[in-house]
PDB file of N, CA and C in Angstrom:
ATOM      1  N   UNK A   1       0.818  -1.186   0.000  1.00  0.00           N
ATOM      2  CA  UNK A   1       0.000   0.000   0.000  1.00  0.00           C
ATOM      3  C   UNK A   1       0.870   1.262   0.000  1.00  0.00           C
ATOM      4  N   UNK A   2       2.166   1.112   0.648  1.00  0.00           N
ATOM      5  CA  UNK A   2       3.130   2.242   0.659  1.00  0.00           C
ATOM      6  C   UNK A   2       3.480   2.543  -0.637  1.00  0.00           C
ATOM      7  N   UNK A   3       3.833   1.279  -1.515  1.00  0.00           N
ATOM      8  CA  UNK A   3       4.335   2.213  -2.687  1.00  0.00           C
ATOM      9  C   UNK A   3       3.228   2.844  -3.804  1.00  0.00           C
ATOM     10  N   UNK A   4       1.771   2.405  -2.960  1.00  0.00           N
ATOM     11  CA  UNK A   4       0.736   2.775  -4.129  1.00  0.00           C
ATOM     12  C   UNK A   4       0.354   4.330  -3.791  1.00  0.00           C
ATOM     13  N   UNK A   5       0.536   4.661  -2.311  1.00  0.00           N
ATOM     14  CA  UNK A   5       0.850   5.863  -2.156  1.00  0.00           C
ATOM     15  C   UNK A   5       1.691   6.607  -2.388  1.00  0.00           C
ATOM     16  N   UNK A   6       2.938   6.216  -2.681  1.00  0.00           N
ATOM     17  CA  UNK A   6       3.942   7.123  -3.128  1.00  0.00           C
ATOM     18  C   UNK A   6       3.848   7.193  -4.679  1.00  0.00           C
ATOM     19  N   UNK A   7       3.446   6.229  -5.577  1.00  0.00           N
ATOM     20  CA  UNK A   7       3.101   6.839  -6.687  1.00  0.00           C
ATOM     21  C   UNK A   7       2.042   7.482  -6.841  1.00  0.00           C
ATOM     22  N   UNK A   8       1.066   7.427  -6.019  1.00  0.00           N
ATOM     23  CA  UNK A   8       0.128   8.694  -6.481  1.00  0.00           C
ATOM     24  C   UNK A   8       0.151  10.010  -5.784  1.00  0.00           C
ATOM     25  N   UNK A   9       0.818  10.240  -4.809  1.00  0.00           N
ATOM     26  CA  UNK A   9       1.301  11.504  -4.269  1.00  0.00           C
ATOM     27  C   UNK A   9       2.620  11.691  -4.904  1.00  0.00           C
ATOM     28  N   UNK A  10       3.824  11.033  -4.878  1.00  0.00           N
ATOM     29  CA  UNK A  10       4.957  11.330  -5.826  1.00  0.00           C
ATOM     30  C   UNK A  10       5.428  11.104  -7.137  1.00  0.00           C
ATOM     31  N   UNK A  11       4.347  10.508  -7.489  1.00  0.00           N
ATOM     32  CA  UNK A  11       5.188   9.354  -8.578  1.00  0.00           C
ATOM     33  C   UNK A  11       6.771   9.037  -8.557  1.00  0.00           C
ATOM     34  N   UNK A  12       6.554   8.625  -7.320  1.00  0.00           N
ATOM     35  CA  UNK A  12       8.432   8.529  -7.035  1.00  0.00           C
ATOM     36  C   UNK A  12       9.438   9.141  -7.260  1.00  0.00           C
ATOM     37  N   UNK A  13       9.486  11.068  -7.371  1.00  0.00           N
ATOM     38  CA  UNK A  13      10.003  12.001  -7.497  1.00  0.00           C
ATOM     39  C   UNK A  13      10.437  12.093  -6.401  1.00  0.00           C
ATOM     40  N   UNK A  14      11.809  12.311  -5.796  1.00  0.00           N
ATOM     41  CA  UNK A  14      12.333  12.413  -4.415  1.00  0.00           C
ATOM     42  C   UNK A  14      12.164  14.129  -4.176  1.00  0.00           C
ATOM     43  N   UNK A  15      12.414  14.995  -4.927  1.00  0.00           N
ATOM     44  CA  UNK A  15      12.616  16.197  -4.636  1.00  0.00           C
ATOM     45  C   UNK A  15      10.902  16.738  -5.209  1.00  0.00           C
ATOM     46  N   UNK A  16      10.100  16.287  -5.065  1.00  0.00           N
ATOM     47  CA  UNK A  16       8.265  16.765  -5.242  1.00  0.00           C
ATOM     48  C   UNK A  16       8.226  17.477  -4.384  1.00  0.00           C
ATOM     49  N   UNK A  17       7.567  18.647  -4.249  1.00  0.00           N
ATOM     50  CA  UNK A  17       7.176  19.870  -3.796  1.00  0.00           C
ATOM     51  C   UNK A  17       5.390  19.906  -4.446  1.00  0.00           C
ATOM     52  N   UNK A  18       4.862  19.822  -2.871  1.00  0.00           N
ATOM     53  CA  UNK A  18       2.961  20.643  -3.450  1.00  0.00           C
ATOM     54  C   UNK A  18       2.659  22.020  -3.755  1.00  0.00           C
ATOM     55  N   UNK A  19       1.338  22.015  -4.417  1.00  0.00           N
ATOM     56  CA  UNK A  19       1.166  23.407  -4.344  1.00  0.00           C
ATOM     57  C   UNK A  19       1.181  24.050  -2.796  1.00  0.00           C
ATOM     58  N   UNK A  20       1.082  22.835  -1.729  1.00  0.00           N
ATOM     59  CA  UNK A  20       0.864  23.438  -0.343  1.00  0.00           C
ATOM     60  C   UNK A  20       1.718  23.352   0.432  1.00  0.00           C
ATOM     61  N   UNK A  21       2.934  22.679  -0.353  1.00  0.00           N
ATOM     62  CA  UNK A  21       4.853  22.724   0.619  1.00  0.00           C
ATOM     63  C   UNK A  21       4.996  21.184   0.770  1.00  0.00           C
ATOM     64  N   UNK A  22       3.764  20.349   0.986  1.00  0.00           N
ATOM     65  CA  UNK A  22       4.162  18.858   0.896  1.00  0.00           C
ATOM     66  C   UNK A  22       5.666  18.504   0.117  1.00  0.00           C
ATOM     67  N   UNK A  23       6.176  17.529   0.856  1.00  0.00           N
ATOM     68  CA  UNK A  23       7.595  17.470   0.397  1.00  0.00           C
ATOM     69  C   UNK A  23       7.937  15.996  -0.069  1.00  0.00           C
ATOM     70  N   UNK A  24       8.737  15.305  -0.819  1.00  0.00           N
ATOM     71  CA  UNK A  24       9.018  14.062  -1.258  1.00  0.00           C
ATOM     72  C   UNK A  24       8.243  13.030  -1.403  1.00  0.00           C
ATOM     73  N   UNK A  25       9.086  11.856  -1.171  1.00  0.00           N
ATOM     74  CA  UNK A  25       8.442  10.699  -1.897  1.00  0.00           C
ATOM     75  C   UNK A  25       6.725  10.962  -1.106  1.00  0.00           C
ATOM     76  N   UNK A  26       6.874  10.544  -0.136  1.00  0.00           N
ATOM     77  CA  UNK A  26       5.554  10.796   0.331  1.00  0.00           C
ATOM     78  C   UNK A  26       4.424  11.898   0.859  1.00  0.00           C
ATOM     79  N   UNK A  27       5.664  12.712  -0.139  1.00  0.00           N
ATOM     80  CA  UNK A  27       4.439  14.368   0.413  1.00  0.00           C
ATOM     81  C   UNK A  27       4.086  14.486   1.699  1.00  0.00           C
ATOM     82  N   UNK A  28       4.995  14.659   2.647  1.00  0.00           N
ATOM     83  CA  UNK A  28       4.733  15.103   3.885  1.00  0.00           C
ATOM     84  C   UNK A  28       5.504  16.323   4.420  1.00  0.00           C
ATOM     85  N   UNK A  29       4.142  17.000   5.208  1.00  0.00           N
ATOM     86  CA  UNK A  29       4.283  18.304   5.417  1.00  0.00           C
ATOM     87  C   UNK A  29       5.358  19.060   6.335  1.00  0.00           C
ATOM     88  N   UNK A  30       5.892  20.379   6.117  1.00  0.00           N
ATOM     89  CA  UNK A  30       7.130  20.312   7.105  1.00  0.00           C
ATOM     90  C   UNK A  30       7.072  20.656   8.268  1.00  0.00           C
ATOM     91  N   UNK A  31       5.604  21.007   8.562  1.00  0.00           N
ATOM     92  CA  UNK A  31       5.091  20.780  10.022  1.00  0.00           C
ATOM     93  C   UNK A  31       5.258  19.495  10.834  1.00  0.00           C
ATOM     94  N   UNK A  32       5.036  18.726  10.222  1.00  0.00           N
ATOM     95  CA  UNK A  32       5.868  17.206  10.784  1.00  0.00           C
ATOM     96  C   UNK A  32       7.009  17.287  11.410  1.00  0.00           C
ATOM     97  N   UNK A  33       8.128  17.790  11.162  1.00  0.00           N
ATOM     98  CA  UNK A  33       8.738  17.690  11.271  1.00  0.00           C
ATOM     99  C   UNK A  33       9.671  18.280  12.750  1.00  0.00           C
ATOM    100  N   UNK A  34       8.796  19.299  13.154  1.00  0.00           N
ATOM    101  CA  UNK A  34       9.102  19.439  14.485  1.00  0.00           C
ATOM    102  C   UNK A  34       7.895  18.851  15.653  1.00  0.00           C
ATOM    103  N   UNK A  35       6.704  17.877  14.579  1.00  0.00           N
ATOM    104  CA  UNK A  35       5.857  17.392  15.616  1.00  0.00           C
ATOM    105  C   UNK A  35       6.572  15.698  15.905  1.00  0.00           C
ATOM    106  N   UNK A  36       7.342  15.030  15.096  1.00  0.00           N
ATOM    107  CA  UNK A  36       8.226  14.246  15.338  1.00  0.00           C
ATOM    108  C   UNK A  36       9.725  14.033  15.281  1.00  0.00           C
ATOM    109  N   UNK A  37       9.896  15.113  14.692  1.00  0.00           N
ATOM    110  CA  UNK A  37      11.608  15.082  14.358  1.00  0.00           C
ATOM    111  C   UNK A  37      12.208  16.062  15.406  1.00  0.00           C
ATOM    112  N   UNK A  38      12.915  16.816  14.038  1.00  0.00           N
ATOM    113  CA  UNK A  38      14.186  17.350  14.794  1.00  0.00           C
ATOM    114  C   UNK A  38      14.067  19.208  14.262  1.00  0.00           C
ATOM    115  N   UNK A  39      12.533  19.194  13.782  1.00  0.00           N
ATOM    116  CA  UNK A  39      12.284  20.571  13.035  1.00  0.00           C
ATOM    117  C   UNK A  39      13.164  21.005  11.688  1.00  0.00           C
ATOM    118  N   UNK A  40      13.556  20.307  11.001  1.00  0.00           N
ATOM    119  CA  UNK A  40      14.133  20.199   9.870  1.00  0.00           C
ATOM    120  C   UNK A  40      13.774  19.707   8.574  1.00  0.00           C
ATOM    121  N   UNK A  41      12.881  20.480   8.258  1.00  0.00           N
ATOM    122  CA  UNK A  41      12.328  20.326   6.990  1.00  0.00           C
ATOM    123  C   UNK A  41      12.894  19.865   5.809  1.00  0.00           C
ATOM    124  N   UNK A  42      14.100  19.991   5.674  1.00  0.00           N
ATOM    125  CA  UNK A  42      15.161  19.898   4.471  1.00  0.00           C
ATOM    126  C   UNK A  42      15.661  18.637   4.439  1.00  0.00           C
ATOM    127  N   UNK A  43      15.241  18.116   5.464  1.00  0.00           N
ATOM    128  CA  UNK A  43      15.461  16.098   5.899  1.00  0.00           C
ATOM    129  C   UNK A  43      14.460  15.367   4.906  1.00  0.00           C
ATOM    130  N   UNK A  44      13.463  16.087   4.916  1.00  0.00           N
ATOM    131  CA  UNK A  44      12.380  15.418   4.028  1.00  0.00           C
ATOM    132  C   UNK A  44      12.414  14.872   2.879  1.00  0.00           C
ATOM    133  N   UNK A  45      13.770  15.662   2.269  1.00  0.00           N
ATOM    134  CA  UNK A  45      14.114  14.896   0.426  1.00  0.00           C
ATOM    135  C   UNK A  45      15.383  14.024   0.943  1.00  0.00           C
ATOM    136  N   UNK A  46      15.275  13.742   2.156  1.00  0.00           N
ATOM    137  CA  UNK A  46      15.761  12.260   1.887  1.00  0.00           C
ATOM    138  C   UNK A  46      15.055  11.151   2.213  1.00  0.00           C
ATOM    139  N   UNK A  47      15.507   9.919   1.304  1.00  0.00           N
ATOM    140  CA  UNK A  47      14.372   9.112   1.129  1.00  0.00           C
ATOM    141  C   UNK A  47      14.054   8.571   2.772  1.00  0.00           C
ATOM    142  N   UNK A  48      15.141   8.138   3.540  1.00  0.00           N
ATOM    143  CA  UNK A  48      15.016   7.647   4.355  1.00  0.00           C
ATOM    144  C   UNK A  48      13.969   8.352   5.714  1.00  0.00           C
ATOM    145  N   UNK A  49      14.313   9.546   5.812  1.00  0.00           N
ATOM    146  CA  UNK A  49      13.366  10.308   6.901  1.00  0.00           C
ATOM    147  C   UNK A  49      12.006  10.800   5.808  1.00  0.00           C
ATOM    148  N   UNK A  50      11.776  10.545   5.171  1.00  0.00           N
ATOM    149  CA  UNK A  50      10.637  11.234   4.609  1.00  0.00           C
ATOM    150  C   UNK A  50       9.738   9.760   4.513  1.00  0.00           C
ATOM    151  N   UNK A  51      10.398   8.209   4.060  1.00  0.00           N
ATOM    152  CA  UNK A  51       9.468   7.681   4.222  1.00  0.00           C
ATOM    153  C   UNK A  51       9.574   7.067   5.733  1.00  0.00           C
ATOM    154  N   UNK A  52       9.872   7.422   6.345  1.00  0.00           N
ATOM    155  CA  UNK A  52       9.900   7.251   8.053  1.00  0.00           C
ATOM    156  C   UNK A  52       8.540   8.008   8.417  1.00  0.00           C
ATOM    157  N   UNK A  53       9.015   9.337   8.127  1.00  0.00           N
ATOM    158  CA  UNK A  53       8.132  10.428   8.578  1.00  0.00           C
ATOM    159  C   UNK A  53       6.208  10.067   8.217  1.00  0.00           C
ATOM    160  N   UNK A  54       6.256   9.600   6.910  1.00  0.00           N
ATOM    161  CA  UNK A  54       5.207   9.523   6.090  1.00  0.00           C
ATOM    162  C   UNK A  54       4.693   7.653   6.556  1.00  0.00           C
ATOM    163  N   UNK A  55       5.492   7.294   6.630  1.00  0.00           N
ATOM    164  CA  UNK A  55       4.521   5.430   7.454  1.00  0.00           C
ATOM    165  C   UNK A  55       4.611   6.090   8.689  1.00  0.00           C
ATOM    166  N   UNK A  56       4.918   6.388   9.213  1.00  0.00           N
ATOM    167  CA  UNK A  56       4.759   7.297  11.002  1.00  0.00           C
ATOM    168  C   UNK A  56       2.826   7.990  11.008  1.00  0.00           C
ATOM    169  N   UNK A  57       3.164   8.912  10.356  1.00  0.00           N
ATOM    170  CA  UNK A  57       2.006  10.080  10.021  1.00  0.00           C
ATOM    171  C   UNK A  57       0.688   9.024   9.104  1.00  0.00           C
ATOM    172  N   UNK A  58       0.795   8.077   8.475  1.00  0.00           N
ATOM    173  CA  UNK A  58      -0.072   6.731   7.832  1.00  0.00           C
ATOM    174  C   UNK A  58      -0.786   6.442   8.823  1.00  0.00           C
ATOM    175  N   UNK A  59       0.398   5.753  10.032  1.00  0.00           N
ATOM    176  CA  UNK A  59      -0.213   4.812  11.045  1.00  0.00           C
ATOM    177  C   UNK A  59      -1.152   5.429  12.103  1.00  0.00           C
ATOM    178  N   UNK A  60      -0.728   6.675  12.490  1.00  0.00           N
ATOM    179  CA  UNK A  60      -1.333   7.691  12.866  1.00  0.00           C
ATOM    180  C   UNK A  60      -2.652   7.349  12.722  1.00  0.00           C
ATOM    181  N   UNK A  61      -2.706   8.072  10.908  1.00  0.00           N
ATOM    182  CA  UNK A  61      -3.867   8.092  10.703  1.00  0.00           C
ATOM    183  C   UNK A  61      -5.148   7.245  10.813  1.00  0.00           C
ATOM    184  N   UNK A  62      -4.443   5.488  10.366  1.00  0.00           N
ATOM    185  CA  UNK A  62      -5.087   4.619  10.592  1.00  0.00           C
ATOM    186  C   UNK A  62      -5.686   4.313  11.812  1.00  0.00           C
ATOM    187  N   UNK A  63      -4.593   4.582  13.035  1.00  0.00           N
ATOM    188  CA  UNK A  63      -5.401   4.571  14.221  1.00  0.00           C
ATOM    189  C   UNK A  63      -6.260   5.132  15.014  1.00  0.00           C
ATOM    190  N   UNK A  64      -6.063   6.526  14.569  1.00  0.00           N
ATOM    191  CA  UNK A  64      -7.530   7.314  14.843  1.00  0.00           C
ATOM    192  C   UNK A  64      -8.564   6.797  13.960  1.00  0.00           C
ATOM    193  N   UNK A  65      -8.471   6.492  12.741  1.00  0.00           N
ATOM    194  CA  UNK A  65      -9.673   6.012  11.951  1.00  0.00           C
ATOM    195  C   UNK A  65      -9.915   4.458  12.483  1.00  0.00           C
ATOM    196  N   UNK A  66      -9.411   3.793  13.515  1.00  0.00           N
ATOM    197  CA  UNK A  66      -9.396   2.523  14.173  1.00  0.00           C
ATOM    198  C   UNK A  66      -9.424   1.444  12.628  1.00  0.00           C
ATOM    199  N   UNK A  67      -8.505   1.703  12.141  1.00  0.00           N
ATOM    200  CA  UNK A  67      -8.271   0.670  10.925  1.00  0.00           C
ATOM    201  C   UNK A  67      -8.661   0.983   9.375  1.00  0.00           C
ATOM    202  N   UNK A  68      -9.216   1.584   9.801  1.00  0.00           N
ATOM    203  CA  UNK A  68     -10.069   1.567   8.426  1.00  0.00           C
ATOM    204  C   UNK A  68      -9.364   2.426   7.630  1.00  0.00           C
ATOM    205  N   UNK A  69      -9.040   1.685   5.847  1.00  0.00           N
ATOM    206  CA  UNK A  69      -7.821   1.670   5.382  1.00  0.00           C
ATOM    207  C   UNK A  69      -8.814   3.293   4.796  1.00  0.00           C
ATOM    208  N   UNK A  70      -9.546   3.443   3.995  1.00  0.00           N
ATOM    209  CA  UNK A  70     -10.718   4.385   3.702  1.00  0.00           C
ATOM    210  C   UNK A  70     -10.160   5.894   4.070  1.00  0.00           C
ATOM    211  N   UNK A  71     -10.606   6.017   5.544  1.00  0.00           N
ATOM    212  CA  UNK A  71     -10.795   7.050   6.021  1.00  0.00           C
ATOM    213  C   UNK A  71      -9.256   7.252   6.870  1.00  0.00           C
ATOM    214  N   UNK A  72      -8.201   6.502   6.772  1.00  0.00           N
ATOM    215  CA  UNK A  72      -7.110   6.764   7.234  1.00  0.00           C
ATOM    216  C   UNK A  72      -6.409   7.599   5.807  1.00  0.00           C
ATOM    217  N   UNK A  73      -6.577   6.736   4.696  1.00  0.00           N
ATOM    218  CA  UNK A  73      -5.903   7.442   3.442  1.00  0.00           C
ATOM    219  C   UNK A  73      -6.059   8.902   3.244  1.00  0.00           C
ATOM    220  N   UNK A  74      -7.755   9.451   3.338  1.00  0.00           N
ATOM    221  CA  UNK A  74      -8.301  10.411   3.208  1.00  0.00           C
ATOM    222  C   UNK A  74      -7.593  11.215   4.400  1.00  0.00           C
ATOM    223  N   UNK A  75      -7.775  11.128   5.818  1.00  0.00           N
ATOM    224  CA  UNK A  75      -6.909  11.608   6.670  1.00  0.00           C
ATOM    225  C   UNK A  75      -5.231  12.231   6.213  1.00  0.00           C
ATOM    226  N   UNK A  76      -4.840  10.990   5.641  1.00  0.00           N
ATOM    227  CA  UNK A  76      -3.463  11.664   5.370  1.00  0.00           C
ATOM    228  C   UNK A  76      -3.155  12.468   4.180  1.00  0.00           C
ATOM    229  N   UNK A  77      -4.309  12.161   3.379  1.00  0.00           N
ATOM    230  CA  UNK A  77      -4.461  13.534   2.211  1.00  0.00           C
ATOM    231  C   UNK A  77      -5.046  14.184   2.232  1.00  0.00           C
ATOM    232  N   UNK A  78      -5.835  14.447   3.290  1.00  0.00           N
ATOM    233  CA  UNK A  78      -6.808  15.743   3.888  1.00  0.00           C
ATOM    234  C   UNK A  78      -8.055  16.199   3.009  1.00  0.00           C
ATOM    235  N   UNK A  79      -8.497  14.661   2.673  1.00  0.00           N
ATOM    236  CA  UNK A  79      -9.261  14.332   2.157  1.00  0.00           C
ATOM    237  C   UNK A  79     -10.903  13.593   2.693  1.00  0.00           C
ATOM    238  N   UNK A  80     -10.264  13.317   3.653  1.00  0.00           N
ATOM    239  CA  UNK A  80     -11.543  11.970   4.736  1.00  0.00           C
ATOM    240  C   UNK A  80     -12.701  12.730   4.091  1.00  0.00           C
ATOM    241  N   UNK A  81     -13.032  11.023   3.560  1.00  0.00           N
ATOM    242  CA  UNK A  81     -14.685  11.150   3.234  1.00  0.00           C
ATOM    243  C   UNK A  81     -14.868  11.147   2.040  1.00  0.00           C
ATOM    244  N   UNK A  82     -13.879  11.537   0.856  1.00  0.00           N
ATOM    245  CA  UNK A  82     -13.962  11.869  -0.018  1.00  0.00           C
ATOM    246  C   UNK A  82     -13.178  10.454  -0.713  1.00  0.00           C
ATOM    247  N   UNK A  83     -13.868   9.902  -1.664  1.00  0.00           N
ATOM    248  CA  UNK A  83     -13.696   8.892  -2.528  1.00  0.00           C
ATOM    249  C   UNK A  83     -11.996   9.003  -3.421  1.00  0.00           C
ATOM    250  N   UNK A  84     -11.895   9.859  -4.202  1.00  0.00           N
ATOM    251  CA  UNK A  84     -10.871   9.776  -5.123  1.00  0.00           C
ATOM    252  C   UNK A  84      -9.719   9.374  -4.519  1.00  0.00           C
ATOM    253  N   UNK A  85      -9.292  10.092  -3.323  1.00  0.00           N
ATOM    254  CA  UNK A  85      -7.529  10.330  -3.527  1.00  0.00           C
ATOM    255  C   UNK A  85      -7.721   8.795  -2.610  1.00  0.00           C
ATOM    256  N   UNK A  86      -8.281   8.045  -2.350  1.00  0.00           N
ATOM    257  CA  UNK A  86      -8.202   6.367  -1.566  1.00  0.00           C
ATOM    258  C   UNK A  86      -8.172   5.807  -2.393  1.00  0.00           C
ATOM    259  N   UNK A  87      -9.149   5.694  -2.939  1.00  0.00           N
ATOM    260  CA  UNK A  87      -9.374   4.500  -4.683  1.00  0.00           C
ATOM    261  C   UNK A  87      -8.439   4.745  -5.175  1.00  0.00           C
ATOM    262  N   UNK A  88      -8.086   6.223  -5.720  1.00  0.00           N
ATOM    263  CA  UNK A  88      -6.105   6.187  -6.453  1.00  0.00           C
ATOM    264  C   UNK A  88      -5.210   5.487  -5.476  1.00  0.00           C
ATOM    265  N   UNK A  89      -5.357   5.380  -4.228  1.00  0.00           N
ATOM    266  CA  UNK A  89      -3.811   5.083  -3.700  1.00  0.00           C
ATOM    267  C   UNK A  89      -4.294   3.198  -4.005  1.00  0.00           C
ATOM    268  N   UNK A  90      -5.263   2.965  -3.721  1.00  0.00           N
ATOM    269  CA  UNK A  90      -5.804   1.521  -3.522  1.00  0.00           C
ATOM    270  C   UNK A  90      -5.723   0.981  -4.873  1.00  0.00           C
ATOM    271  N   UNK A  91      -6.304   1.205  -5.647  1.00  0.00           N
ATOM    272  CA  UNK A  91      -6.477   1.157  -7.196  1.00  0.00           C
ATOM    273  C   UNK A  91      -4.092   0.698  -7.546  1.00  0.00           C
ATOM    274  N   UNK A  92      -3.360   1.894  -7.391  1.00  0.00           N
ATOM    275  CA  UNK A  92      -2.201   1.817  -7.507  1.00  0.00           C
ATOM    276  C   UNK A  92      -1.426   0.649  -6.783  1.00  0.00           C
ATOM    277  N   UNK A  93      -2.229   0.652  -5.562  1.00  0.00           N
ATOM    278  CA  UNK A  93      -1.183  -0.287  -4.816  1.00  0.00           C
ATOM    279  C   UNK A  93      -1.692  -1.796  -4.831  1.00  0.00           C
ATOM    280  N   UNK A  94      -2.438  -2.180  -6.136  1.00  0.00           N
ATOM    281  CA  UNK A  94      -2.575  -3.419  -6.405  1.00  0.00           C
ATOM    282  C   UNK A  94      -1.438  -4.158  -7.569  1.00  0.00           C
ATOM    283  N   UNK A  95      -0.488  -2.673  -8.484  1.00  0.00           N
ATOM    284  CA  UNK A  95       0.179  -3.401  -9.078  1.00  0.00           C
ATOM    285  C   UNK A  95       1.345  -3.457  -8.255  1.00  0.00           C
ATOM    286  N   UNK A  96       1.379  -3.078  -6.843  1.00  0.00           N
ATOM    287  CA  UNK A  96       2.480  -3.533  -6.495  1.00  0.00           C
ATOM    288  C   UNK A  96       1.989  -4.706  -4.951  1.00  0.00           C
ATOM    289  N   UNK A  97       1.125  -5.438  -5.473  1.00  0.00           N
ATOM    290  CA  UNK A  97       1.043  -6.310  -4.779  1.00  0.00           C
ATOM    291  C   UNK A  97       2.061  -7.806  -5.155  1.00  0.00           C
ATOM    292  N   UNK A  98       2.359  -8.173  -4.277  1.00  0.00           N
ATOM    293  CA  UNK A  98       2.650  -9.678  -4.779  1.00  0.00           C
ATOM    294  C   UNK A  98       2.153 -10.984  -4.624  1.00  0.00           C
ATOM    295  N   UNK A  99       1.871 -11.560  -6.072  1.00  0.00           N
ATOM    296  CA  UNK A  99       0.970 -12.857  -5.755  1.00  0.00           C
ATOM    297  C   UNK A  99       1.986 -13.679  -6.381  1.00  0.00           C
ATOM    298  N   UNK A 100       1.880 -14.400  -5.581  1.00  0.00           N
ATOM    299  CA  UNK A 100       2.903 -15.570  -5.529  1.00  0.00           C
ATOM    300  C   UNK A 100       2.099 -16.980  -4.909  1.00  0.00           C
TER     301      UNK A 100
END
């Protein structure tokens, strides 16, 4: 599901910038960053703290939404409630499922 979110918020662009400051692979905001880090926004285009930051800020979400994959997605795209930006991440993160 992680990488179906990062292609539809980044398409795996490390240095992505939103129209609203969202930052890297996983478009996360640089307010984050002093609500879990180290207040260093400029950490974010690296891959490693940005997808830290962004499955951190996911799980979050999921657990206030008590699981539910739906209204956690929407949460983290500030979306809840709203159909599109879930079905894109869900819809995406089936070709990176593995069936084996």
């Amino acid at each position: 599901m992680v990488l179906g979110l990062i292609q539809v918020e980044s398409n795996f662009r490390k240095f992505a910038v939103s129209h609203v400051g969202a930052r890297g692979y996983m478009q996360v905001m640089p307010f984050w960053t002093r609500v879990i880090g180290d207040g260093d926004p400029g950490q974010l285009f690296q891959m490693q703290t940005n997808l830290r930051f962004g499955c951190v800020i996911l799980r979050h979400y999921l657990d206030r939404e008590r699981g539910d994959l739906f209204l956690g997605l929407g949460r983290y795209n500030g979306s809840r409630g709203k159909a599109p930006y879930p079905n894109a991440v869900l819809g995406a993160s089936k070709q990176w499922a593995f069936s084996g």
